[in-house]
Protein backbone atom coordinates (compact mmCIF):
# COMPACT_ATOMS: atom_id res chain seq x y z
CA UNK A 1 0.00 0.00 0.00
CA UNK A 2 1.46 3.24 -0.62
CA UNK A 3 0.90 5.50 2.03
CA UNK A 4 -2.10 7.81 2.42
CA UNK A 5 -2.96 7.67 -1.35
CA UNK A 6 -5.59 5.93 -1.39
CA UNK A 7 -7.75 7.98 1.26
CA UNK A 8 -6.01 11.62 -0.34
CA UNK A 9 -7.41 10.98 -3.58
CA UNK A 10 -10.62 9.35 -2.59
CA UNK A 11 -11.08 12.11 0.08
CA UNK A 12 -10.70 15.09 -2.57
CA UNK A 13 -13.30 13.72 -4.59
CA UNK A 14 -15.89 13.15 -1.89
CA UNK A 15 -16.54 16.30 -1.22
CA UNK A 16 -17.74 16.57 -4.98
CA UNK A 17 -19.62 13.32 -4.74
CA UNK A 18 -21.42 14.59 -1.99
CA UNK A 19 -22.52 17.82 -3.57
CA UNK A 20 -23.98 16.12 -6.47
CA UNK A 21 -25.76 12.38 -5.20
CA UNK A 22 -28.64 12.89 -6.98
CA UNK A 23 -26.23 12.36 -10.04
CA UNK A 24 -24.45 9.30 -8.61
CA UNK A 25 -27.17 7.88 -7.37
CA UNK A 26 -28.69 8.42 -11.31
CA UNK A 27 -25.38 5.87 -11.72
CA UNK A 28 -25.83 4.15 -9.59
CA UNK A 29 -29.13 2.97 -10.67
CA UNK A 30 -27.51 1.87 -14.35
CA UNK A 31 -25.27 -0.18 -12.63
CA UNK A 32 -27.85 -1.70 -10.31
CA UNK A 33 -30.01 -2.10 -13.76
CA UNK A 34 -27.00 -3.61 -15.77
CA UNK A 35 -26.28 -6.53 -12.64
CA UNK A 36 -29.98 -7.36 -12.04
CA UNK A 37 -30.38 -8.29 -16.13
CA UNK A 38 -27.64 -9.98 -16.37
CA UNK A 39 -27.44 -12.02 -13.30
CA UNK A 40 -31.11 -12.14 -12.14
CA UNK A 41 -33.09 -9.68 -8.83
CA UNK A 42 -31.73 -11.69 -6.07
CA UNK A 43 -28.71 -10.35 -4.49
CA UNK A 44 -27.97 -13.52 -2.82
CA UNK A 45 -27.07 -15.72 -6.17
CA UNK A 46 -26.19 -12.85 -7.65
CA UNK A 47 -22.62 -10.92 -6.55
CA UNK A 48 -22.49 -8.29 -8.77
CA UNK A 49 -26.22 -7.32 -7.92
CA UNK A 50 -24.61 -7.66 -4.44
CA UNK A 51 -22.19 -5.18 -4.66
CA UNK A 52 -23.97 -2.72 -6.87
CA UNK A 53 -26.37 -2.63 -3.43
CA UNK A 54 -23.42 -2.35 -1.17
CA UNK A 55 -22.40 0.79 -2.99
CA UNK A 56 -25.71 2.06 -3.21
CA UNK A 57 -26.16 2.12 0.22
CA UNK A 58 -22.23 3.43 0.66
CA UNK A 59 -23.90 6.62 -0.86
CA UNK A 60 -26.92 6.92 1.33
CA UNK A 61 -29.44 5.88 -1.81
CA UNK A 62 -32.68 4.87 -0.98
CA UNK A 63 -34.07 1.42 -0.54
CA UNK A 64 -37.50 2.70 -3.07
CA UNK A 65 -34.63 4.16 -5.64
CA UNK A 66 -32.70 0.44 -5.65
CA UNK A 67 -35.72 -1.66 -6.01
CA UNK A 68 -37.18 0.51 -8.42
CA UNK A 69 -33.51 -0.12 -10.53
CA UNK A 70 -33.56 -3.84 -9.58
CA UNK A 71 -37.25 -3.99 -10.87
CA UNK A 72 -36.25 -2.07 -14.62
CA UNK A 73 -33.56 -5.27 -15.05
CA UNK A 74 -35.34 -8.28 -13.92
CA UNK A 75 -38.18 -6.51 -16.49
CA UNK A 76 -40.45 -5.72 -14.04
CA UNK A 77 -40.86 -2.28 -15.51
CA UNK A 78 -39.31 -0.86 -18.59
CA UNK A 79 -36.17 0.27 -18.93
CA UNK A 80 -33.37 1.52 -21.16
CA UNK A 81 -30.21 -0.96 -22.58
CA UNK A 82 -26.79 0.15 -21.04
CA UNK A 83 -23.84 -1.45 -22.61
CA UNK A 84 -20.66 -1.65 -20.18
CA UNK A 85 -17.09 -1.15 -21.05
CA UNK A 86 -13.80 0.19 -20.04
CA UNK A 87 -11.29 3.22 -21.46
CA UNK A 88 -7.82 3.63 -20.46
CA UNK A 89 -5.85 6.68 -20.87
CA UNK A 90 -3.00 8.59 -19.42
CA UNK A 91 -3.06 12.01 -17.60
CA UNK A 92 0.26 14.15 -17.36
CA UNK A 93 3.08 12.92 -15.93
CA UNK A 94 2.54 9.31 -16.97
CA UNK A 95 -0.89 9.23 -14.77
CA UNK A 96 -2.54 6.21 -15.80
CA UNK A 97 -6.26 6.19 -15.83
CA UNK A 98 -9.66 3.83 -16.11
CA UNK A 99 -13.10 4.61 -16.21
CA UNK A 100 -15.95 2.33 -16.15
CA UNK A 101 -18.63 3.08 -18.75
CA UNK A 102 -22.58 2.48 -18.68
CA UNK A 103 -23.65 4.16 -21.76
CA UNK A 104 -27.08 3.47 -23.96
CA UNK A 105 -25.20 4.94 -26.56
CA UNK A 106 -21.20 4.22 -27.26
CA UNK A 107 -21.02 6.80 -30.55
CA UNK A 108 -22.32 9.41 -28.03
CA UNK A 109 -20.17 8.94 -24.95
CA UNK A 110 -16.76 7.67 -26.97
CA UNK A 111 -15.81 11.14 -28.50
CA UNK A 112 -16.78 13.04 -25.63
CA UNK A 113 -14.66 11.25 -23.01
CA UNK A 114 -11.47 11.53 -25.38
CA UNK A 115 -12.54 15.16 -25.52
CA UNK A 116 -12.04 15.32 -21.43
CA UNK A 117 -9.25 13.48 -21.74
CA UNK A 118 -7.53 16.01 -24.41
CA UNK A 119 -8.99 19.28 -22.54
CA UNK A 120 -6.90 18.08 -19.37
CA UNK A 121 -3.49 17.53 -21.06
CA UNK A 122 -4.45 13.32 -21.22
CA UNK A 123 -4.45 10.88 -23.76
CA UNK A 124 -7.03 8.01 -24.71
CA UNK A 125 -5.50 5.22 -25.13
CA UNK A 126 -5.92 1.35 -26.45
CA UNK A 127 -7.54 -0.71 -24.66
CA UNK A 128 -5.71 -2.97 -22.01
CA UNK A 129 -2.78 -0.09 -22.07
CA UNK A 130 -3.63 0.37 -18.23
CA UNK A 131 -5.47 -2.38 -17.35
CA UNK A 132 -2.28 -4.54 -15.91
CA UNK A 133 -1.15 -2.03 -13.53
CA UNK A 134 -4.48 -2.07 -11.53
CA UNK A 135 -5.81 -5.05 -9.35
CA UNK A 136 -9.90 -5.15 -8.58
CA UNK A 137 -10.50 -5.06 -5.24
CA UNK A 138 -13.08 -3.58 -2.61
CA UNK A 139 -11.91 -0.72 -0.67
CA UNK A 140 -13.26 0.33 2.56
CA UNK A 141 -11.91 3.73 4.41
CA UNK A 142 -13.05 3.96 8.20
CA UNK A 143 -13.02 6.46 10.58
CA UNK A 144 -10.33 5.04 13.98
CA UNK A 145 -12.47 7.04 16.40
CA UNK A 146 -14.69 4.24 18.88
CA UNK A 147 -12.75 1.13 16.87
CA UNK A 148 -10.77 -1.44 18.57
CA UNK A 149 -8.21 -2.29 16.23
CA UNK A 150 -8.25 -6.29 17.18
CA UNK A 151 -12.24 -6.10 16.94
CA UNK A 152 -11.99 -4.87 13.66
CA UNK A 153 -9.81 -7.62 12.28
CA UNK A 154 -11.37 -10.39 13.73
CA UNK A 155 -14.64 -9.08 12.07
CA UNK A 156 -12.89 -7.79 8.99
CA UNK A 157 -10.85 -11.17 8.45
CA UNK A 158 -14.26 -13.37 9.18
CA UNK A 159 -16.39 -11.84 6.64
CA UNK A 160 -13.77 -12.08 3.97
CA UNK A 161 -10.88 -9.23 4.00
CA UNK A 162 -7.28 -9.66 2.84
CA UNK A 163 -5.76 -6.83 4.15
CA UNK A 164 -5.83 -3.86 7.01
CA UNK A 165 -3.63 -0.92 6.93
CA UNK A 166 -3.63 1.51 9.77
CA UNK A 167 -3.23 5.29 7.75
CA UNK A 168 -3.11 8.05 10.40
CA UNK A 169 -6.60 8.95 11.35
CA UNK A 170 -8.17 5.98 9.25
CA UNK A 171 -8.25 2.65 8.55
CA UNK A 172 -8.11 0.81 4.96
CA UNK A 173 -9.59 -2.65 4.51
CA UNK A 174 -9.26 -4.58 1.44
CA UNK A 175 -10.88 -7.53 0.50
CA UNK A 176 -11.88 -9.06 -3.03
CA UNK A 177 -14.86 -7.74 -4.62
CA UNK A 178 -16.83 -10.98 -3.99
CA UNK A 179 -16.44 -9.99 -0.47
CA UNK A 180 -17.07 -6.33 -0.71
CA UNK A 181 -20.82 -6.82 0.16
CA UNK A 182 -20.61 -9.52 3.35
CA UNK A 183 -17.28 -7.30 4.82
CA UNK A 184 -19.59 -4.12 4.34
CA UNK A 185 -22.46 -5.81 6.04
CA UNK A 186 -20.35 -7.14 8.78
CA UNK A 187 -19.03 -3.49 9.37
CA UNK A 188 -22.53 -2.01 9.55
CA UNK A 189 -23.49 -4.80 11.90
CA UNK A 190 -20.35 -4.01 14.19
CA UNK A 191 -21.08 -0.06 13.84
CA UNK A 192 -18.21 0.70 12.20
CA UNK A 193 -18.09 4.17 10.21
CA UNK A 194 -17.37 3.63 6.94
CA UNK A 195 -15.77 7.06 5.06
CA UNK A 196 -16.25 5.23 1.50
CA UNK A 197 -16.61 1.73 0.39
CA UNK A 198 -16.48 0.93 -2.78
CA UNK A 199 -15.14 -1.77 -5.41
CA UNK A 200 -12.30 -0.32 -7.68
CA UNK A 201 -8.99 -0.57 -9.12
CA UNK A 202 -5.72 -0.02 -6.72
CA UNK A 203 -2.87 0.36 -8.43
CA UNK A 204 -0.01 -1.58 -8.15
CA UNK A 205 2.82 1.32 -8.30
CA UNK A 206 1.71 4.91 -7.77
CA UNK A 207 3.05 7.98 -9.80
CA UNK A 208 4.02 10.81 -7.07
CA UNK A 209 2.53 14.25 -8.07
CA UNK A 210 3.71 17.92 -7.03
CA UNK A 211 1.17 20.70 -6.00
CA UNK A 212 1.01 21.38 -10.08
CA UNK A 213 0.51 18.24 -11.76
CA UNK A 214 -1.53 17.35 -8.76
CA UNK A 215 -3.99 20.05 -9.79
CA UNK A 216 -4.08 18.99 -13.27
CA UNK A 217 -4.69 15.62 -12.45
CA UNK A 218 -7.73 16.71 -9.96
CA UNK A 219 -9.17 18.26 -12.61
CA UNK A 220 -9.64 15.51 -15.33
CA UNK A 221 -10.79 13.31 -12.75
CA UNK A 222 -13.02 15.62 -11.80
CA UNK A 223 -14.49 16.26 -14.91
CA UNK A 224 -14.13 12.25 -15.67
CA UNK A 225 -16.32 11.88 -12.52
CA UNK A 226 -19.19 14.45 -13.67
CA UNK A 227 -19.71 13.04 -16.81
CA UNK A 228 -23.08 11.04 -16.63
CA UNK A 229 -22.06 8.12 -18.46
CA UNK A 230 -18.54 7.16 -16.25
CA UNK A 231 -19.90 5.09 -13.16
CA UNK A 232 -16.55 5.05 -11.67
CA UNK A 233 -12.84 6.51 -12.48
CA UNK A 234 -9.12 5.09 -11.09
CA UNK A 235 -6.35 6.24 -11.54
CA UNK A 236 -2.52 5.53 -10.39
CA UNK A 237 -1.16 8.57 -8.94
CA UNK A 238 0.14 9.56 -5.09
CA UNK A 239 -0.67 13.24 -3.16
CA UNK A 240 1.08 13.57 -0.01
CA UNK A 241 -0.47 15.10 3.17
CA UNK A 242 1.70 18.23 2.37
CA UNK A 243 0.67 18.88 -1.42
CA UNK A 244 -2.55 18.38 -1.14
CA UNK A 245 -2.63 20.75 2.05
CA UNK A 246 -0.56 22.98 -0.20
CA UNK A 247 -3.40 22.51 -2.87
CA UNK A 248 -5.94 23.50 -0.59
CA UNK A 249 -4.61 26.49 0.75
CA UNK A 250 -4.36 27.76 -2.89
């Protein structure tokens, strides 16, 4: 694990993702769409329906808005065709960079993610350029305050986590995404604050970023991020506690 990366560049970005959750939860209901027609409504024989839940309810959605997106893809009620994929890219410095894509429409969404790419100094690139430097796991940030450290690696390490890193004021658990959902109810179970939770890509080696090509960075992930058809965006770079303090000072 390298360092505080993880939780810097998650913690920028939640900020944004709180001002706007009608517009991830509007995501979050394609991907909760997408799972239950592929895989069926029930979350129990169905993992990917499993998680999509788990990071609905990471985000505060409610429990009418998720049925009403399980009921669209079992074909309970109409609704539209997403097709999923992946584009890989490159910020400055070498930054390299995934997004997941739910579009209903690829000729739409294709030029105008290579367009945010190019407007923040980035390149699109072919696909599985990336890919290998990033490993699919579930992340979970927690808050230390009113955790016993042993208590929450016994329960961490029952439900199904690999890994616990202690970061300063937080925790990081990592576990494989068919354990996100049973580590993230065992956590609400136990009462443990979760900061985020999600499923997404760590990378294996992170790129180190000064104050400048931090901002630049920030900014097409950002913009990555706001764009309605990118459910989720990772990317491989490091911001110490003392640039991004730096940043946010400016």
């Amino acid at each position: 694990m390298a360092g505080h990366s993880k939780w810097a560049n998650i913690k920028h970005r939640k900020s944004a993702v709180d001002a706007k959750r009608s517009k991830i939860w509007s995501k979050l209901s394609k991907a909760i769409i997408v799972a239950a027609k592929m895989g069926g409504p029930d979350p129990d024989g169905n993992s990917r329906l499993r998680n999509a839940i788990a990071d609905a309810k990471a985000v505060s959605m409610p429990k009418d808005n998720i049925q009403r997106a399980i009921k669209k893809g079992s074909g309970e009620s109409d609704g539209d065709n997403y097709e999923e994929f992946v584009y890989e890219g490159y910020g400055i410095d070498g930054v390299a960079v995934m997004c997941d894509i739910l579009t209903d429409n690829r000729n739409r969404t294709a030029p105008e993610v290579k367009k945010l790419f190019e407007n923040h100094g980035g390149k699109l690139g072919t696909t599985g350029c990336v890919a290998f430097m990033f490993d699919r796991k579930g992340l979970l940030i927690l808050e230390k305050e009113g955790i016993d450290e042993e208590q929450l690696m016994e329960v961490a390490m029952d439900a199904g986590a690999e890994d616990i890193a202690d970061e300063g004021e937080h925790f990081e658990v990592i576990c494989p995404p068919d354990s996100f959902s049973d580590v993230t109810d065992a956590f609400e179970k136990a009462e443990f604050k979760c900061v985020s939770a999600q499923v997404t890509r760590i990378p294996q080696n992170t790129v180190d970023l000064d104050a400048a090509a931090a901002q630049k960075v920030l900014r097409l992930v950002d913009a990555l991020d706001d764009h309605d058809d990118v459910q989720k965006v990772s990317a491989n770079f490091n911001i110490s506690d003392e640039v991004m303090a730096q940043i946010n000072t400016e």
